[in-house]
N, C-alpha and C. Protein backbone atom coordinates (compact mmCIF):
# COMPACT_ATOMS: atom_id res chain seq x y z
N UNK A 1 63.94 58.20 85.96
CA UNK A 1 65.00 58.21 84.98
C UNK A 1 65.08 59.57 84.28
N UNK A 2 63.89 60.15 83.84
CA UNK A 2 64.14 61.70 83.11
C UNK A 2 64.56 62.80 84.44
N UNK A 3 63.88 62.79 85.49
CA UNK A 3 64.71 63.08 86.37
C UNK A 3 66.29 63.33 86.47
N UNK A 4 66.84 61.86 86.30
CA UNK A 4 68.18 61.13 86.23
C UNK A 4 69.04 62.47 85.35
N UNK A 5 68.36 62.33 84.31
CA UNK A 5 68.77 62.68 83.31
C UNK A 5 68.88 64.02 83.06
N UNK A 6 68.01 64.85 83.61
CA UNK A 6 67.96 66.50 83.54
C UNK A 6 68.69 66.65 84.51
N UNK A 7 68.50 66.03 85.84
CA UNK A 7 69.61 67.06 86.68
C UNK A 7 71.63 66.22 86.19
N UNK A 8 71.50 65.22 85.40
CA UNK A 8 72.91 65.21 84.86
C UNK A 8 73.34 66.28 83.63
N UNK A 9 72.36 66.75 82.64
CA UNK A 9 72.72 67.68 81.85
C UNK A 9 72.78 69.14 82.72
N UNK A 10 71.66 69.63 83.64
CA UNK A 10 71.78 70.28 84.15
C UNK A 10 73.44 70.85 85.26
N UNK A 11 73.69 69.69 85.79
CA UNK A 11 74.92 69.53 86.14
C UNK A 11 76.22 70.00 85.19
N UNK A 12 76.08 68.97 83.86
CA UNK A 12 77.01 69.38 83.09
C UNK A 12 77.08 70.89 82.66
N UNK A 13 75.90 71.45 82.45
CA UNK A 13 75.56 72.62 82.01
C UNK A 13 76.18 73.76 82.76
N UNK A 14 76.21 73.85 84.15
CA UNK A 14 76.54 74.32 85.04
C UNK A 14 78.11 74.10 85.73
N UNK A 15 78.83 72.63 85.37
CA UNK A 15 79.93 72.79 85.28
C UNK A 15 81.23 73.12 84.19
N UNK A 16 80.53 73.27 83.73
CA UNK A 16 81.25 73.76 81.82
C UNK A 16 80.91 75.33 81.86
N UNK A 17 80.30 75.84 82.85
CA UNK A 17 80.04 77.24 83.04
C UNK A 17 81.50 77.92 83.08
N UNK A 18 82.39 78.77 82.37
CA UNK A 18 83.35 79.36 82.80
C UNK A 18 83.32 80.36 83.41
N UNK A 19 83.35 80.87 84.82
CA UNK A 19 83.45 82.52 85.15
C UNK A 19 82.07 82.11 86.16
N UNK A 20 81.75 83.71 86.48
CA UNK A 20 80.52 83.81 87.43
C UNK A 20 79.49 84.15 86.57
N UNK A 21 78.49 83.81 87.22
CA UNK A 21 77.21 84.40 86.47
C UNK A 21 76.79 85.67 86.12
N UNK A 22 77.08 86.53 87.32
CA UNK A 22 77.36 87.76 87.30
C UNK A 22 78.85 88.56 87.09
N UNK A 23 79.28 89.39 86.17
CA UNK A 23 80.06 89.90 86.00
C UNK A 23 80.90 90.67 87.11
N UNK A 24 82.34 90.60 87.23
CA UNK A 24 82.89 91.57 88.10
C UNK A 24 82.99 92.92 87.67
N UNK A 25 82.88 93.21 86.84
CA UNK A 25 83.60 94.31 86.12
C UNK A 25 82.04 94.87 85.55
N UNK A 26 81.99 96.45 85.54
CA UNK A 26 80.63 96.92 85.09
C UNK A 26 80.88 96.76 83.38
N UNK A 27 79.49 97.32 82.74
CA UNK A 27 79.87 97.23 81.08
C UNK A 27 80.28 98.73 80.83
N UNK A 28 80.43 99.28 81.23
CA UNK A 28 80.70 100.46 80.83
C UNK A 28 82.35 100.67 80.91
N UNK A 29 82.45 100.98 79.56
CA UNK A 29 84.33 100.98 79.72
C UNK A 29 84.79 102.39 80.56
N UNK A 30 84.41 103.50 80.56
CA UNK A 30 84.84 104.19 80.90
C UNK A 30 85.14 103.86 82.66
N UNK A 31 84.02 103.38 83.18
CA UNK A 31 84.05 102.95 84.52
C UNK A 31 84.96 101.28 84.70
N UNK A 32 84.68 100.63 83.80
CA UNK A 32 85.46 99.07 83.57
C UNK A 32 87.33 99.53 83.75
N UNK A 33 87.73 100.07 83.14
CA UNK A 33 88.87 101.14 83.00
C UNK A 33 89.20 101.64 84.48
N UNK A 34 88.50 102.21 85.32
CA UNK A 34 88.70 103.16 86.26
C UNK A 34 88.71 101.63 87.21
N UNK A 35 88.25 100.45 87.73
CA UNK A 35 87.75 99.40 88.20
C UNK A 35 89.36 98.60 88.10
N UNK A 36 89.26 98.50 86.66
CA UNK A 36 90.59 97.84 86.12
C UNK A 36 91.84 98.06 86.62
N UNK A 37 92.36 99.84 86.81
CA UNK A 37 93.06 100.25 87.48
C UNK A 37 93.30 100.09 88.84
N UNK A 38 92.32 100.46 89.49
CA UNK A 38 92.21 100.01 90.79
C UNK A 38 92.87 99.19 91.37
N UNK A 39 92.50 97.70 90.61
CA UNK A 39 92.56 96.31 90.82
C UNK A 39 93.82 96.18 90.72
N UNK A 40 94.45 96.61 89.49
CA UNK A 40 95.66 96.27 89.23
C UNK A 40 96.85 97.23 90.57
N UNK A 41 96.48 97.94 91.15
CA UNK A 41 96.93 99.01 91.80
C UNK A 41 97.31 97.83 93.01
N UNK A 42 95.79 97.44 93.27
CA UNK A 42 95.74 96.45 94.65
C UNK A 42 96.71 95.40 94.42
N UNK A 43 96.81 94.60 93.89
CA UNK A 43 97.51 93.64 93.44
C UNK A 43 99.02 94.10 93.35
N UNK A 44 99.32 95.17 92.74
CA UNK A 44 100.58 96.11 92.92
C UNK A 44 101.67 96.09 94.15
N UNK A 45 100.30 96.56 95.10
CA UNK A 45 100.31 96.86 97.07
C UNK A 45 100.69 95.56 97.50
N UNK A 46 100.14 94.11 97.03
CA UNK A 46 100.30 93.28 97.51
C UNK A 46 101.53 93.24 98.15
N UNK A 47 102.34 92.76 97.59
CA UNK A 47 103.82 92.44 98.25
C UNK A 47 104.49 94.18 99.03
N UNK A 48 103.99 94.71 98.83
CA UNK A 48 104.77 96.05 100.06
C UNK A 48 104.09 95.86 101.18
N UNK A 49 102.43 95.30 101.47
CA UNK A 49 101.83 94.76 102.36
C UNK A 49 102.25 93.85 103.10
N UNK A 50 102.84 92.52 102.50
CA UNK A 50 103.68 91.46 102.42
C UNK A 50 104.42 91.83 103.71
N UNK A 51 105.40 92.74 102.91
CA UNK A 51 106.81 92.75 103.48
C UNK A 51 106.65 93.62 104.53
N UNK A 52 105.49 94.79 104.78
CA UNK A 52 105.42 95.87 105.62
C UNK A 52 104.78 94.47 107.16
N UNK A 53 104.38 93.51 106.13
CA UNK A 53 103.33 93.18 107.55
C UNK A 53 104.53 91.80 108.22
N UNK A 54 105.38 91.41 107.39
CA UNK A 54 106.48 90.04 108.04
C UNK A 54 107.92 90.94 108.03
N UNK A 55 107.54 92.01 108.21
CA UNK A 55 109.19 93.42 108.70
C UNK A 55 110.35 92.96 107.87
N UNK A 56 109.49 92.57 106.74
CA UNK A 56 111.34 92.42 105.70
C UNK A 56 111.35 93.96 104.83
N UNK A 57 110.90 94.66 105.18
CA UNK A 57 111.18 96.16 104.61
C UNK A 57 111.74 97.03 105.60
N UNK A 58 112.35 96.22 107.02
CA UNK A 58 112.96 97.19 107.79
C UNK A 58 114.47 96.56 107.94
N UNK A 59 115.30 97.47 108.06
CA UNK A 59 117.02 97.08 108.05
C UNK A 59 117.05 96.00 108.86
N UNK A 60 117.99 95.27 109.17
CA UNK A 60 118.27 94.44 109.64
C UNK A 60 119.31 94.80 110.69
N UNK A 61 118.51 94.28 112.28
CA UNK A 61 119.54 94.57 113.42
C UNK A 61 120.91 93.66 113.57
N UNK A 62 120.79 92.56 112.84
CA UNK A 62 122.23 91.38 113.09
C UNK A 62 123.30 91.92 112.49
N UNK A 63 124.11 91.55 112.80
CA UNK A 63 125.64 91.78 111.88
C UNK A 63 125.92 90.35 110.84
N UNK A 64 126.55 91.12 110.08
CA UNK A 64 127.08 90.01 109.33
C UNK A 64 128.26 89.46 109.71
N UNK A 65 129.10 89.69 110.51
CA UNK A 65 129.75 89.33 111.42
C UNK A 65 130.22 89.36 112.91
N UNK A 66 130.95 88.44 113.72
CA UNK A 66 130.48 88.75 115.42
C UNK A 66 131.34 89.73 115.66
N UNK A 67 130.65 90.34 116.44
CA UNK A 67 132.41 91.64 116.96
C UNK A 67 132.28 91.07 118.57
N UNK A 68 133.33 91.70 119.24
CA UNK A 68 133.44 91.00 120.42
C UNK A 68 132.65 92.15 121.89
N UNK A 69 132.34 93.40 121.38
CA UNK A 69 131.86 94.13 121.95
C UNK A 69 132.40 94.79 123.29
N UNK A 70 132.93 94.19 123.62
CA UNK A 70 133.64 94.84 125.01
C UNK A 70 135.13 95.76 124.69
N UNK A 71 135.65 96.37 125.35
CA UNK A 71 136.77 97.29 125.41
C UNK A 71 137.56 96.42 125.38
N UNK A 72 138.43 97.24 123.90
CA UNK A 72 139.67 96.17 123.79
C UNK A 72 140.42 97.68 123.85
């Protein structure tokens, strides 16, 4: 039963944990700052990545309407 009982607080303890144990970000602001940027940079790239990698950043070969193509 005490068993029972430590690994249920233990549990709780560990799910009420917010975040990681270890930090992403160093403590040093000057470097936290330089990290920060970065990140936000990447996240930035995201969608030009997006679009560079499913070719919606290149013109479009269709017409918006049919032409008949042959010699009139």
């Amino acid at each position: 039963m005490r068993r029972f009982i430590l690994w249920s607080v233990l549990s709780l303890a560990v799910a009420t944990n917010v975040g990681c144990f270890l930090p992403i970000y160093n403590g040093d602001p000057a470097v936290r700052t330089r990290e920060l940027i970065y990140t936000s940079e990447d996240f930035r790239n995201i969608v030009a990545e997006w679009q560079r990698i499913w070719f919606l950043d290149q013109p479009s070969h269709m017409t918006p309407t049919r032409v008949h193509g042959g010699i009139i």
